[in-house]
Each structure stands twice: as structure tokens, then as C-alpha cells.
C-alpha atoms as a PDB file:
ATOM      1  CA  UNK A   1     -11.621   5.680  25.695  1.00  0.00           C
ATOM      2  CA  UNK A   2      -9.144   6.185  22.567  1.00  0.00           C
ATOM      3  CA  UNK A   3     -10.944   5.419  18.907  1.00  0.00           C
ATOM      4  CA  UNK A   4      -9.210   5.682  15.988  1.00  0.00           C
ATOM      5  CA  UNK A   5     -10.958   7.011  13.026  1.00  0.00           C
ATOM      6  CA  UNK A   6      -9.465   6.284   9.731  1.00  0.00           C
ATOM      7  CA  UNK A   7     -10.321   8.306   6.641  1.00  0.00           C
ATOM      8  CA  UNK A   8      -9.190   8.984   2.874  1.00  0.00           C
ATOM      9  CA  UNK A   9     -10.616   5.991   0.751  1.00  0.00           C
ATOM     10  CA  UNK A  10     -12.272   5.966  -2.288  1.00  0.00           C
ATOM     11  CA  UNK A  11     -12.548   5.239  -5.979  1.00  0.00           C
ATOM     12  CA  UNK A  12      -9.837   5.584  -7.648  1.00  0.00           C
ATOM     13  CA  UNK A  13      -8.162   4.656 -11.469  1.00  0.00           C
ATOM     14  CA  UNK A  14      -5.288   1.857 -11.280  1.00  0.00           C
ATOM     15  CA  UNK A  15      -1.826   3.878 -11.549  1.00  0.00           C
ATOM     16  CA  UNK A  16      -3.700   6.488  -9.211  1.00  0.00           C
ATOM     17  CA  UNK A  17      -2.893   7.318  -5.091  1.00  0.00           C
ATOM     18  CA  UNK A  18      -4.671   8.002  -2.683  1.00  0.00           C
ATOM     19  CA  UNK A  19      -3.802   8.901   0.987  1.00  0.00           C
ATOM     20  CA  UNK A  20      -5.350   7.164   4.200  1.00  0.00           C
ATOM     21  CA  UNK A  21      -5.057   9.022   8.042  1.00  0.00           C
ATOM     22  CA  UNK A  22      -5.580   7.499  11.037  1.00  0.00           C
ATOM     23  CA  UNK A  23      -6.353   9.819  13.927  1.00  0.00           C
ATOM     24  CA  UNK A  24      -6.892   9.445  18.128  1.00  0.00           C
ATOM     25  CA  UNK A  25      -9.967  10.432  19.124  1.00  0.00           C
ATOM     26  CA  UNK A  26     -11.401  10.316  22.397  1.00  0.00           C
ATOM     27  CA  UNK A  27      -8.830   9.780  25.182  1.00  0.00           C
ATOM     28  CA  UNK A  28      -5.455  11.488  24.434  1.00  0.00           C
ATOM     29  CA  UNK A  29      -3.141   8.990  23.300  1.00  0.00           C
ATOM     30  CA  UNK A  30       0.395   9.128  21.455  1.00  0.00           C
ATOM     31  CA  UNK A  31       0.846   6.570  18.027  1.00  0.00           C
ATOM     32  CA  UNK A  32       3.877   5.324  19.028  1.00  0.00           C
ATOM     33  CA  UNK A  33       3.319   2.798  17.362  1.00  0.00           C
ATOM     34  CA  UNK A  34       0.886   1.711  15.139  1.00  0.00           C
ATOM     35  CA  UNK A  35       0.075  -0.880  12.195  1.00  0.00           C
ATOM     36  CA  UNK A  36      -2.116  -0.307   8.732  1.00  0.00           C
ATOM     37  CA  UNK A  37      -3.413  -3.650   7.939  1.00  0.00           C
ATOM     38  CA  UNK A  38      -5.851  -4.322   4.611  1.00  0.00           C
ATOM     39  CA  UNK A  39      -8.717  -6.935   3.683  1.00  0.00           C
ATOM     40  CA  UNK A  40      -9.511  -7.913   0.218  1.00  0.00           C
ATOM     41  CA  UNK A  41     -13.153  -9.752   0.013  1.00  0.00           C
ATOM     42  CA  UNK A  42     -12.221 -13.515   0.816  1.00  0.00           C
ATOM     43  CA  UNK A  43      -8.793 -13.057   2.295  1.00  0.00           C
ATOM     44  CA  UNK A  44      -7.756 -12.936   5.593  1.00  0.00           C
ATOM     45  CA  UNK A  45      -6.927  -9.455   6.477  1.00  0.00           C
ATOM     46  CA  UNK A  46      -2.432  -8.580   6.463  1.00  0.00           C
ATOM     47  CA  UNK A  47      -0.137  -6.220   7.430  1.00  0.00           C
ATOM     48  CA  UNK A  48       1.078  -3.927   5.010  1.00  0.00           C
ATOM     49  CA  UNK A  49       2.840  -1.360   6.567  1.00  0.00           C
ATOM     50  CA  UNK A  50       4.543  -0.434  10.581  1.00  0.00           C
ATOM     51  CA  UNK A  51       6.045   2.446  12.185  1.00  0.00           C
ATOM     52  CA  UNK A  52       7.291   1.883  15.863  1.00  0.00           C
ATOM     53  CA  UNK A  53       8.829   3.456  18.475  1.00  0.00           C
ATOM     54  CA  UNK A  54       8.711   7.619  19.183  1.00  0.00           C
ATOM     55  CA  UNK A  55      11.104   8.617  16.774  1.00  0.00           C
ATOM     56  CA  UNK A  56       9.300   6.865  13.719  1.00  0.00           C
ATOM     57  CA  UNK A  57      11.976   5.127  12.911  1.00  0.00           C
ATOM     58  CA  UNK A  58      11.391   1.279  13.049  1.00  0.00           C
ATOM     59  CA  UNK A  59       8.810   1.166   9.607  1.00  0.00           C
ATOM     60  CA  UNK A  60       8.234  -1.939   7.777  1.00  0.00           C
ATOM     61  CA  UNK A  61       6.601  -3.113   4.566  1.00  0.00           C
ATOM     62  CA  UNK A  62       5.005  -5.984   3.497  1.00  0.00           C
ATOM     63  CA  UNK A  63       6.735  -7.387   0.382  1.00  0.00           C
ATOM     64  CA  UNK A  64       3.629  -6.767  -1.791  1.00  0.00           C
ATOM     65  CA  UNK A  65       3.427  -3.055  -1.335  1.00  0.00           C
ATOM     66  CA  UNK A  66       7.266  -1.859  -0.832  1.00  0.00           C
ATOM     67  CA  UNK A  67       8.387   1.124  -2.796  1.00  0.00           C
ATOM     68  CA  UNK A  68       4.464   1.793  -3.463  1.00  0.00           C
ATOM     69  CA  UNK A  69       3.372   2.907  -0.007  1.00  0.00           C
ATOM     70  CA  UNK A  70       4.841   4.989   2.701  1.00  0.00           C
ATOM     71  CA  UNK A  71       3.647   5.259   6.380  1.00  0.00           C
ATOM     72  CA  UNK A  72       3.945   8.640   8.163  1.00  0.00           C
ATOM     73  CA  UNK A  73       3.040  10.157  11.467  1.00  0.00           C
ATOM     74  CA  UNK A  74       2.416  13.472  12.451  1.00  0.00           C
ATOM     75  CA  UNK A  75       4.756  15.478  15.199  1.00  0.00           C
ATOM     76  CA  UNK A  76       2.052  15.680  17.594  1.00  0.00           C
ATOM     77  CA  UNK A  77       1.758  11.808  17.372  1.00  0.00           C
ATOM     78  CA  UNK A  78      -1.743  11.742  16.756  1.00  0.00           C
ATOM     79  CA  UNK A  79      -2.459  11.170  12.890  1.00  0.00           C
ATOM     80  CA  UNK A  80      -0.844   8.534  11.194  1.00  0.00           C
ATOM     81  CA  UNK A  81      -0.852   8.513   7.283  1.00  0.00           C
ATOM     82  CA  UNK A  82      -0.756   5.546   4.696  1.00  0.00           C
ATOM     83  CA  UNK A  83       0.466   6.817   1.337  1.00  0.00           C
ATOM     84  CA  UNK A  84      -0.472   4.537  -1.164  1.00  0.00           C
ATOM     85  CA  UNK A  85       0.133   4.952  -5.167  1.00  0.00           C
ATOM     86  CA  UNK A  86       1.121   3.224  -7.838  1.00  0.00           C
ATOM     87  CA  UNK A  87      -2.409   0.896  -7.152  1.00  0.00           C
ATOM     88  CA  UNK A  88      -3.718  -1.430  -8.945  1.00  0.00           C
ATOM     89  CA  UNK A  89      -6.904  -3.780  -8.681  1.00  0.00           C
ATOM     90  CA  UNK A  90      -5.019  -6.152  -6.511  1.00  0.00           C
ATOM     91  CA  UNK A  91      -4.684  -3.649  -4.087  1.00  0.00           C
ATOM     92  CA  UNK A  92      -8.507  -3.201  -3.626  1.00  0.00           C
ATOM     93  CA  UNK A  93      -9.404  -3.943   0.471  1.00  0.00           C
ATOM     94  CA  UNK A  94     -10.920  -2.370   3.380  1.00  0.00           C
ATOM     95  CA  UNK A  95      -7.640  -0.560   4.746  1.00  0.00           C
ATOM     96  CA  UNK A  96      -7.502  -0.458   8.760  1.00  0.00           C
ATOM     97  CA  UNK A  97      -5.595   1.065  11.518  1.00  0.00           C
ATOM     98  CA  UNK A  98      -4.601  -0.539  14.786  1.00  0.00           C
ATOM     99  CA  UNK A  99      -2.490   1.033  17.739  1.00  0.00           C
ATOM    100  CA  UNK A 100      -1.889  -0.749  21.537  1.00  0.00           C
ATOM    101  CA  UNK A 101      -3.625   1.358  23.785  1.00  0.00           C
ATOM    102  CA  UNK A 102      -2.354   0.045  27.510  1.00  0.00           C
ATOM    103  CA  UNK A 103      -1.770  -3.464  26.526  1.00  0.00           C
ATOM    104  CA  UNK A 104      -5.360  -3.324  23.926  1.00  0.00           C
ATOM    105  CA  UNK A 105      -5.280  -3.617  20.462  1.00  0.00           C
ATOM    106  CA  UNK A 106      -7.464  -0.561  19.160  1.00  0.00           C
ATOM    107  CA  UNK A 107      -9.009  -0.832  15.465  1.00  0.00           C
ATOM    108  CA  UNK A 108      -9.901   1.957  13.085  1.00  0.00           C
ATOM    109  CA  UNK A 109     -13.621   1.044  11.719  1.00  0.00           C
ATOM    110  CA  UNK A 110     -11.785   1.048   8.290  1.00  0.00           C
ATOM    111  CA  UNK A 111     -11.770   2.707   5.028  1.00  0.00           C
ATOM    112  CA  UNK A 112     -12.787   0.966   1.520  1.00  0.00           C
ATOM    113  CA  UNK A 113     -10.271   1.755  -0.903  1.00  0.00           C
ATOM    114  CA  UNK A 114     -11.363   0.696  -5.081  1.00  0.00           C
ATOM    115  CA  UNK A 115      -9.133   0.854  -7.472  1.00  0.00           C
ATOM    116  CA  UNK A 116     -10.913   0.001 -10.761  1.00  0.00           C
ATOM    117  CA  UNK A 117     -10.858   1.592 -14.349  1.00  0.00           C
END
């Protein structure tokens, strides 16, 4: 069974960065592609960033975060990275991970990310 375990949130200072992975576990299984999504307390939870396809090259960014974060993959596929700076309080949410495994959206269990003086 692929899991994807997210990990790099934390406290951290507006103005500051941090930077969140996403790695397979379990089953071997290749990010093709593969979504960070975030949830602020009270909102529903949105897309921020996407990479698709093998070569990496299909990436999008929501609106709110463009020029602020950058999604990256390893070669070997298996680690995706959210780079995220330039926060600020508004960008305080539980950051997740989701890939398609056969056909099955897979979620990361999450990482709390705090951005607060």
C-alpha cells in the first residue's frame, strides 16, 4: 500500500520559509504527478501548487501563492518538495500532499505550518 508522509512544518516568523517534502512510503510508487493542497481553520481546504507528468514540467500555482512558492520533485520520483517563503499569517494551514495511486487519491496525514511573530 503507498502512504505518503509529509514533513517540514513548523513555527516560523512572517517574511520567513520553510520547506515541506512529501515522500512514498510503503509500496514503490513514482510522483508523477502530485498536488500540495492547504487548510486554514474554517476554510475549505485548496490547491496551491501542481506538478504533472514525468518530466515535471506541467506545474501550476494558485493565484494566492505565485512567485512565493515553488514545487519540486526529486529524480528518483519519490519526494516531492513545497518551497514556501515570503509567508505571512494568511498563509497559516495544515499543508497536505495528494498523488493518484491506480485510479486512488492518496493523502499525506499533513503538516501544520504557523507563521506568527
Amino acid at each position: 500500500q503507498v502512504q505518503l508522509v509529509e514533513s517540514g512544518g513548523g513555527l516560523v516568523q512572517p517574511g520567513g520559509s520553510l520547506r515541506l517534502s512529501c515522500t512514498v512510503s510503503g509500496r514503490r510508487w513514482s510522483l508523477n504527478s502530485v498536488g500540495w493542497y492547504r487548510q486554514a481553520p474554517g476554510k475549505e481546504r485548496e490547491l496551491v501548487a501542481s506538478m504533472r507528468g514525468g518530466g515535471g514540467a506541467d506545474i501550476n500555482y494558485a493565484e494566492s501563492v505565485k512567485g512565493r512558492f515553488t514545487v519540486s520533485r526529486d529524480r528518483a520520483q519519490t519526494t516531492s518538495y513545497l518551497q514556501i517563503n515570503s509567508l505571512t499569517p494568511e498563509d497559516t494551514a495544515v499543508y497536505y500532499c495528494m498523488a493518484t495511486v491506480a485510479g486512488t487519491p492518496i493523502w499525506g496525514q499533513g503538516t501544520q505550518v504557523t507563521v506568527s511573530s
